[in-house]
N, C-alpha and C. Protein backbone atom coordinates (compact mmCIF):
# COMPACT_ATOMS: atom_id res chain seq x y z
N UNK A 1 16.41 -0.62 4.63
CA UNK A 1 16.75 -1.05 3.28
C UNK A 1 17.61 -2.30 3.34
N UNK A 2 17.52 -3.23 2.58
CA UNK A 2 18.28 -4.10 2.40
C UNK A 2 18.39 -5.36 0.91
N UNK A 3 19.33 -5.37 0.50
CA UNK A 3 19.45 -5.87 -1.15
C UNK A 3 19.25 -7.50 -1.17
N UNK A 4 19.03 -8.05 0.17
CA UNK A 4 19.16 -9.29 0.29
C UNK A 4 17.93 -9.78 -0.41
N UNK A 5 18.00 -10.89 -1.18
CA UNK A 5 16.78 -11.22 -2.17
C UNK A 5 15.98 -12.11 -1.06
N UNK A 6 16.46 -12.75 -0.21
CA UNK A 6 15.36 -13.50 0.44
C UNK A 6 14.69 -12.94 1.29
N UNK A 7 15.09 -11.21 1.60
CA UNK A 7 13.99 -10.42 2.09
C UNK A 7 12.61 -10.43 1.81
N UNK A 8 12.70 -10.56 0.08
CA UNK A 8 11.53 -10.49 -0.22
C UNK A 8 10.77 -11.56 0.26
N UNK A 9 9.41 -10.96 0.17
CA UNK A 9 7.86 -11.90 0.54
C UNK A 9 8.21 -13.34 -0.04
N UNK A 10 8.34 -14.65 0.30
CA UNK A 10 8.38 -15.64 -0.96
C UNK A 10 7.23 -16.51 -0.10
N UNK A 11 5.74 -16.27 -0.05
CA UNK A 11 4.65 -16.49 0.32
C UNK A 11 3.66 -17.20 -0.91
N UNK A 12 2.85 -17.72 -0.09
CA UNK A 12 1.89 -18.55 -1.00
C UNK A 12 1.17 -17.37 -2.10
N UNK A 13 0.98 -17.38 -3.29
CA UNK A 13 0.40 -16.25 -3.96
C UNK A 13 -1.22 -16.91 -4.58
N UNK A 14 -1.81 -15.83 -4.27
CA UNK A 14 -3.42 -16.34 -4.99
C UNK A 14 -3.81 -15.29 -5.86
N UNK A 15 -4.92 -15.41 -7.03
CA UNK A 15 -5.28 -14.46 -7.72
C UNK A 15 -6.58 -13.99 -6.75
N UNK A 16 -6.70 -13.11 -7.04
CA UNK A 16 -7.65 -12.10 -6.34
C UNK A 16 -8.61 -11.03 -7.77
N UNK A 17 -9.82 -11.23 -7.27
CA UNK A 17 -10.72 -10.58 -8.24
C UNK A 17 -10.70 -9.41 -7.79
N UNK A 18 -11.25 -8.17 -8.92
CA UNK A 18 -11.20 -6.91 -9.11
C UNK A 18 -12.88 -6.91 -8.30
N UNK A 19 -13.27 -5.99 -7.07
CA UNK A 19 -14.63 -5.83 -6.73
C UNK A 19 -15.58 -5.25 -8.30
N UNK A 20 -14.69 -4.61 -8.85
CA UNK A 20 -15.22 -3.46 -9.25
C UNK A 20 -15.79 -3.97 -10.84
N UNK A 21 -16.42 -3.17 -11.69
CA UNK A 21 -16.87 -3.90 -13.11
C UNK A 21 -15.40 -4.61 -13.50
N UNK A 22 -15.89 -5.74 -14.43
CA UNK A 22 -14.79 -6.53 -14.48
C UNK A 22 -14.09 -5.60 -16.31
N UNK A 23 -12.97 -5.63 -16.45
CA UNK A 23 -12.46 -4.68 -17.45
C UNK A 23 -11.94 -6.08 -18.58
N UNK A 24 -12.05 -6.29 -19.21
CA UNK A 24 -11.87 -7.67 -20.30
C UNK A 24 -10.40 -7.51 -20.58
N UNK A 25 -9.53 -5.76 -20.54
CA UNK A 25 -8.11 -5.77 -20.40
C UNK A 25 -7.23 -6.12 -19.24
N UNK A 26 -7.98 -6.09 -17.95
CA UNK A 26 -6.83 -6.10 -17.26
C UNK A 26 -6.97 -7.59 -16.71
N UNK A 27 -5.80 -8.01 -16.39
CA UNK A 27 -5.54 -9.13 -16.30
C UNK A 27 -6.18 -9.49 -14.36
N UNK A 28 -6.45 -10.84 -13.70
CA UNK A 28 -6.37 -10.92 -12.55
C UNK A 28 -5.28 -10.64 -11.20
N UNK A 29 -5.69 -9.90 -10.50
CA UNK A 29 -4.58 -9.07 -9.62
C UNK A 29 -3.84 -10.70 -8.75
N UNK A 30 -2.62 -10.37 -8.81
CA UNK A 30 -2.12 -11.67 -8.08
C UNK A 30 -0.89 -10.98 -7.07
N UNK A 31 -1.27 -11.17 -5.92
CA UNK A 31 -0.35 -10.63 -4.74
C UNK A 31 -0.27 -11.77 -3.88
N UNK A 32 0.81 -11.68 -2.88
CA UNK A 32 0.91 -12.86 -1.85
C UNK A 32 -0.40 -12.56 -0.84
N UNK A 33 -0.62 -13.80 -0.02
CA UNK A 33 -1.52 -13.58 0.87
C UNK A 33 -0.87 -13.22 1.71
N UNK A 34 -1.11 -11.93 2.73
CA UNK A 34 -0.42 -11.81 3.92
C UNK A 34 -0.64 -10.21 3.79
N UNK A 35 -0.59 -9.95 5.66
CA UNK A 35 -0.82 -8.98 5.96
C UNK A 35 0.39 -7.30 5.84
N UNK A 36 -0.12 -6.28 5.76
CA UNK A 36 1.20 -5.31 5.51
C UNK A 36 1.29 -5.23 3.86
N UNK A 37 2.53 -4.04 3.84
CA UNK A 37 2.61 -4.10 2.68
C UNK A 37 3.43 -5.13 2.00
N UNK A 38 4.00 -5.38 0.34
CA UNK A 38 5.05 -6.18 -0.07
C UNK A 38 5.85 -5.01 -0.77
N UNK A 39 7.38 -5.37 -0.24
CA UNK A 39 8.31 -4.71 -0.90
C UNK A 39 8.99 -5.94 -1.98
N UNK A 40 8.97 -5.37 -3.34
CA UNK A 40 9.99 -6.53 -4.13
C UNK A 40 11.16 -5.21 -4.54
N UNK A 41 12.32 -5.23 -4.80
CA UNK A 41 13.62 -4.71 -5.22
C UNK A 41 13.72 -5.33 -6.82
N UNK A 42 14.06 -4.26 -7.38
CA UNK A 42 14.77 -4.35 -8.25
C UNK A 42 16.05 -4.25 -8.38
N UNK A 43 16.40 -5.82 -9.34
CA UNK A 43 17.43 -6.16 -9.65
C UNK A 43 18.80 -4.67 -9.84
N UNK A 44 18.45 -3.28 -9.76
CA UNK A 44 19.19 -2.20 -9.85
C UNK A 44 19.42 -1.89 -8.77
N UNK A 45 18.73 -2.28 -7.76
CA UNK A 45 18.85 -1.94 -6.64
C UNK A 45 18.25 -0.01 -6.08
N UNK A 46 17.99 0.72 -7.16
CA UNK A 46 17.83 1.66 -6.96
C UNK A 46 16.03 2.07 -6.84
N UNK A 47 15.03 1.43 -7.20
CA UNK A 47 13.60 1.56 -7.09
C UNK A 47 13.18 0.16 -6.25
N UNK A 48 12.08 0.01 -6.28
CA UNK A 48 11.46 -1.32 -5.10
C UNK A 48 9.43 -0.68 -5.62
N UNK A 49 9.43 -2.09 -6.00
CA UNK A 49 8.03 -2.02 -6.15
C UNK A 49 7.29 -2.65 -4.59
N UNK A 50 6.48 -1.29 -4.09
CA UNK A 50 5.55 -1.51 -2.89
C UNK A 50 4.13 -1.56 -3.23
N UNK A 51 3.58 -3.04 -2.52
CA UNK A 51 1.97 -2.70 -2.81
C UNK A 51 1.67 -2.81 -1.25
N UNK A 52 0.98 -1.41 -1.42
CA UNK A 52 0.09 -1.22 0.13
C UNK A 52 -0.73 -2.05 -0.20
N UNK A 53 -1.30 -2.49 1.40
CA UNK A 53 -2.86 -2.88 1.45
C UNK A 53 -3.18 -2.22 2.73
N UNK A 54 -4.11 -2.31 3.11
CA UNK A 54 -5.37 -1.91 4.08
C UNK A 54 -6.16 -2.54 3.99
N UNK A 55 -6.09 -3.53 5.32
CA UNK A 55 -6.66 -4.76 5.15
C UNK A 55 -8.26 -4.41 5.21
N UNK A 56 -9.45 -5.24 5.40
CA UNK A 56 -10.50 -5.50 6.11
C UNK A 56 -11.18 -5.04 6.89
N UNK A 57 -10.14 -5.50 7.75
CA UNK A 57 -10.80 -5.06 9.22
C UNK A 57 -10.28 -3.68 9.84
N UNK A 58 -9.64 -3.15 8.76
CA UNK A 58 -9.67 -1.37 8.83
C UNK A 58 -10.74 -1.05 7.80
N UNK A 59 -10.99 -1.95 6.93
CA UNK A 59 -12.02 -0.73 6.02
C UNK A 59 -13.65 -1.38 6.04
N UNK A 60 -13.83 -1.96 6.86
CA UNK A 60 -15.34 -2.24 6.87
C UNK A 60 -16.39 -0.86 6.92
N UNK A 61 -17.31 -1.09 5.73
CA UNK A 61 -18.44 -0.33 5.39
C UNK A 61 -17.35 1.07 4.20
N UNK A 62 -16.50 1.07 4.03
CA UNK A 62 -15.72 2.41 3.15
C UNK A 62 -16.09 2.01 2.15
N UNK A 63 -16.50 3.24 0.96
CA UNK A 63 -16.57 3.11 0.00
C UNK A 63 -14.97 3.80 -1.20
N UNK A 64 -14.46 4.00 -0.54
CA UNK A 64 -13.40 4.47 -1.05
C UNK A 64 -12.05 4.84 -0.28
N UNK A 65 -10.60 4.18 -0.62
CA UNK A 65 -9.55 4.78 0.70
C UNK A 65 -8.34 5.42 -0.88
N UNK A 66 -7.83 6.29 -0.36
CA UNK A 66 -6.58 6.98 -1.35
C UNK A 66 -5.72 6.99 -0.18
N UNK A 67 -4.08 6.48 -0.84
CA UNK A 67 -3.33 6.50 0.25
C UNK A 67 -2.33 8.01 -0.39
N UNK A 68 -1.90 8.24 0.68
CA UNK A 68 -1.66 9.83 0.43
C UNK A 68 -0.14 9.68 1.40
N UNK A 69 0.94 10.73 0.80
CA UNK A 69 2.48 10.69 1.32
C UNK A 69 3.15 11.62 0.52
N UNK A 70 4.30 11.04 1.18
CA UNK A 70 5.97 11.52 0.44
C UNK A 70 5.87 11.21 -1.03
N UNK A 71 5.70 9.95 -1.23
CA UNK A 71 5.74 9.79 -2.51
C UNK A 71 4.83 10.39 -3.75
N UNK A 72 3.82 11.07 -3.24
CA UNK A 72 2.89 11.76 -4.02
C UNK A 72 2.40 13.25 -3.30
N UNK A 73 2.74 14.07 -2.60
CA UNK A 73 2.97 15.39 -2.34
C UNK A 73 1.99 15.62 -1.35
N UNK A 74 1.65 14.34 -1.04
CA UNK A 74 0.35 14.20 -0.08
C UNK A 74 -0.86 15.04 -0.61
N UNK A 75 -0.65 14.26 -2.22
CA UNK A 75 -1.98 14.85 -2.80
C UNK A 75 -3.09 14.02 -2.23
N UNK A 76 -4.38 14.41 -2.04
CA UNK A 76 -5.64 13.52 -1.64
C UNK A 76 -6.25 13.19 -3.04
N UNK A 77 -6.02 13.30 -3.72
CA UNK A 77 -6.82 12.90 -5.31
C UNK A 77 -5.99 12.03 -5.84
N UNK A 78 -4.51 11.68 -5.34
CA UNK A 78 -3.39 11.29 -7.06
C UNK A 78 -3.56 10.11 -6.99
N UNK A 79 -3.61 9.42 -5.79
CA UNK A 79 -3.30 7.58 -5.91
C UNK A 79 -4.68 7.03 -4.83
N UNK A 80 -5.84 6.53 -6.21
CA UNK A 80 -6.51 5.89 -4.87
C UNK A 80 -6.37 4.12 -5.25
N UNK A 81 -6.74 3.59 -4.11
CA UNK A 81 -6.63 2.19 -4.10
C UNK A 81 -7.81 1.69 -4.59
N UNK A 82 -7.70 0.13 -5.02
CA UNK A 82 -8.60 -0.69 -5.60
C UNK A 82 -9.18 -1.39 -4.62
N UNK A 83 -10.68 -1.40 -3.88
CA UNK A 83 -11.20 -2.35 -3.39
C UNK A 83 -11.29 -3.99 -4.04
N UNK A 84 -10.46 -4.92 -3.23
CA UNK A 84 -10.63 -6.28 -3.59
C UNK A 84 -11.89 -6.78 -3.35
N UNK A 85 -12.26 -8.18 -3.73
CA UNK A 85 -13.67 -8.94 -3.33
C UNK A 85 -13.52 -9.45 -1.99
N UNK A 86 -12.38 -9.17 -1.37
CA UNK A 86 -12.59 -9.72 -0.04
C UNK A 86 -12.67 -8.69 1.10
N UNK A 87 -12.49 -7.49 0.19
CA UNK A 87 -12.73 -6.20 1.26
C UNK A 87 -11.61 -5.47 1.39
N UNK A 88 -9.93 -6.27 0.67
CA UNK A 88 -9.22 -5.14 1.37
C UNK A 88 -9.04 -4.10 0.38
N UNK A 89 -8.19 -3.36 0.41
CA UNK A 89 -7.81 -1.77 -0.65
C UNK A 89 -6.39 -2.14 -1.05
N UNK A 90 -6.14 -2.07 -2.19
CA UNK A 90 -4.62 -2.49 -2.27
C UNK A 90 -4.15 -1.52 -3.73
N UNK A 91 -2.95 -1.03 -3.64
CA UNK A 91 -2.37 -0.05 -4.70
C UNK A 91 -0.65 -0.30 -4.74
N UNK A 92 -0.63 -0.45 -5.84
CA UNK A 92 1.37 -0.68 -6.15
C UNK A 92 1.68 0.26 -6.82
N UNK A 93 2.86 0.80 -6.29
CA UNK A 93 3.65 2.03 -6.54
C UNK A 93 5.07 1.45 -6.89
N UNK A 94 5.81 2.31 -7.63
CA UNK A 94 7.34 2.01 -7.79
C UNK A 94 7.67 3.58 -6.98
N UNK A 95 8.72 2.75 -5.90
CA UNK A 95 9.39 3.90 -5.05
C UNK A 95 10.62 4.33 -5.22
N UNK A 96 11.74 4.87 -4.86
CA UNK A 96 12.68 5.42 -4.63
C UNK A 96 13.16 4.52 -4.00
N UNK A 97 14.76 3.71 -3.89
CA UNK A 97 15.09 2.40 -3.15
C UNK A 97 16.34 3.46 -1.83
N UNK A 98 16.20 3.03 -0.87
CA UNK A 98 17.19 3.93 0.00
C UNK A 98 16.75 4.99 0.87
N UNK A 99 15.14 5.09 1.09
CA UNK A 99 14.27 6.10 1.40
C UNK A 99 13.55 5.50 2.52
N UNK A 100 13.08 6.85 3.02
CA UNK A 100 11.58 6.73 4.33
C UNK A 100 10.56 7.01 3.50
N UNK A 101 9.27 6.98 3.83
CA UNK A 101 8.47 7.76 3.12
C UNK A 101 7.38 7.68 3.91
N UNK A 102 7.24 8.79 4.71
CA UNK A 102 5.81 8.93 5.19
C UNK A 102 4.30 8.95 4.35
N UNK A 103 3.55 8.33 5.09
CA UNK A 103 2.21 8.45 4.50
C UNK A 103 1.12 8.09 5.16
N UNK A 104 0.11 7.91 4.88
CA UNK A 104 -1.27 7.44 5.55
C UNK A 104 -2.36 7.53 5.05
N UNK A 105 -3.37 6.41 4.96
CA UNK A 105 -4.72 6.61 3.96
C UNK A 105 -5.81 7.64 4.61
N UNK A 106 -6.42 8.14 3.42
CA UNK A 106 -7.65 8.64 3.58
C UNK A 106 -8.87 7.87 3.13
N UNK A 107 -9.48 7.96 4.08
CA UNK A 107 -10.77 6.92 4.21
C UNK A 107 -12.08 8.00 3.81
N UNK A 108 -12.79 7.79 2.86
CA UNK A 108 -14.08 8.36 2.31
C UNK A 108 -13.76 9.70 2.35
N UNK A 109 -12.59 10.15 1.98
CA UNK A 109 -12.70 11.70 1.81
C UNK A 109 -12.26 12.33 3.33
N UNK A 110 -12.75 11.77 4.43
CA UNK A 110 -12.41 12.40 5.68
C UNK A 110 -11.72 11.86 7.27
N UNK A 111 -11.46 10.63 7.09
CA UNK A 111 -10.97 10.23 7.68
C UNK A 111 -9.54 9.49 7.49
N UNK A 112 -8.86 10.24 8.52
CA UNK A 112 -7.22 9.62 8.59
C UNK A 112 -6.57 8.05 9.13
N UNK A 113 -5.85 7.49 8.47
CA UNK A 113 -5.77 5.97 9.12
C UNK A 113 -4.06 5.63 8.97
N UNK A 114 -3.82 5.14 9.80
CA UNK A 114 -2.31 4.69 9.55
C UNK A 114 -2.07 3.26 9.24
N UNK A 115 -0.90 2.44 8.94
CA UNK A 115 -1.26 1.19 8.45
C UNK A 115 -0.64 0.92 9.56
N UNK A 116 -1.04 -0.01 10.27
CA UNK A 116 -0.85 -0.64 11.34
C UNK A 116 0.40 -2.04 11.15
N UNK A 117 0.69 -2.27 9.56
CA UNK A 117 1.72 -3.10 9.31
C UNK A 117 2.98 -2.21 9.02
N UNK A 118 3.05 -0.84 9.39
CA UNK A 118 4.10 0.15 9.07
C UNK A 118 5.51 -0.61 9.50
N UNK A 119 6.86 0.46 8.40
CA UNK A 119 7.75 -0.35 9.21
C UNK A 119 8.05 0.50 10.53
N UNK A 120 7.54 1.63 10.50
CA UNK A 120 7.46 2.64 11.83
C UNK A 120 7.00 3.54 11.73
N UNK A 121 6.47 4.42 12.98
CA UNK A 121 5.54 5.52 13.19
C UNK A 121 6.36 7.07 13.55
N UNK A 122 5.80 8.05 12.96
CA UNK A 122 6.41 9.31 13.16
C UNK A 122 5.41 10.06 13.46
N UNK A 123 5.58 10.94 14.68
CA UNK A 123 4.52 12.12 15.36
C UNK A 123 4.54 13.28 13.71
N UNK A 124 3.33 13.79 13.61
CA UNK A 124 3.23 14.66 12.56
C UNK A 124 2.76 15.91 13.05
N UNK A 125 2.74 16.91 12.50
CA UNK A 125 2.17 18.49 13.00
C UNK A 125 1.08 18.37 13.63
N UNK A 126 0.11 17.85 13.13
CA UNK A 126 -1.20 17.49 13.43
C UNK A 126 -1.72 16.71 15.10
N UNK A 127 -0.37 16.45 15.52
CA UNK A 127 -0.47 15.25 16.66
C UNK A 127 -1.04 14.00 16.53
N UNK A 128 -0.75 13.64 15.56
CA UNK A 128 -1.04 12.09 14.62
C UNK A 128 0.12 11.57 14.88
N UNK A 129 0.01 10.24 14.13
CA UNK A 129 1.15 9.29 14.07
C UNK A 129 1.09 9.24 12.37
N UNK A 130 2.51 9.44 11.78
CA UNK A 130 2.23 9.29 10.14
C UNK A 130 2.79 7.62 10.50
N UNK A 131 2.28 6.69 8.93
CA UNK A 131 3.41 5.48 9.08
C UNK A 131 3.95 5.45 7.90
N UNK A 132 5.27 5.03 8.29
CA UNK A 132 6.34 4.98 7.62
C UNK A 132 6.64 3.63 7.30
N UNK A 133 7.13 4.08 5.22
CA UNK A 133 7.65 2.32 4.73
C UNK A 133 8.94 2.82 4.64
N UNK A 134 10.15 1.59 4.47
CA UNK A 134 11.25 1.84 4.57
C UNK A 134 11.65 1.24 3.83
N UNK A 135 12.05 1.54 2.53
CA UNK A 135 12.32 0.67 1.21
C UNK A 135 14.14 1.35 0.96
């Protein structure tokens, strides 16, 4: 954790199209370019907006990834991600500021994946590696 504002991402930002039917309400998704997730803090210091991604070249040929954790009871249904036009999966959450939070995507229903931009890895029951953000 840390409150320092120039932590945050301050990266080139591009709009990015929705893969999916285009919705006439929602506006164009605009995130920085760059790999991993982005943590921004709020000015309270107590929440931090995180947007996972999963890039590419983890999801070639998926038709669907839900990222699954701490922050959602490691439900497999509650939070799935949006395929971009360039292939990656990306989903923004408002977290808890001062926290770990294990998690890891599910890929088409059956396969487990960790994000490889984690801020670190934890052995799980399973003999997996969960990855961990640290907001």
């Amino acid at each position: 954790y840390t409150d320092d504002l120039n932590y945050i991402i301050h990266e080139e930002t591009k709009n990015i199209a929705w893969s999916e039917p285009a919705d006439p309400n929602r506006k164009s998704l605009t995130i920085p370019n760059k790999l991993g997730f982005i943590k921004q803090y709020h000015k309270s210091g107590t929440r931090c907006t995180v947007t996972f991604r999963l890039i590419r070249e983890m999801a070639k040929n998926i038709r669907n990834v839900t990222i699954v954790g701490d922050f959602n009871n490691w439900d497999i249904f509650k939070s799935p991600m949006t395929r971009l036009e360039n292939g990656d999966f990306v989903i923004t959450m408002e977290l808890d500021s001062k926290r770990e939070y294990r998690f890891r995507y599910l890929i088409d229903g059956h396969r487990w994946e960790s994000d490889w931009y984690a801020d670190r890895f934890v052995s799980n029951d399973y003999g997996f590696k969960d990855s961990v953000v640290i907001v």
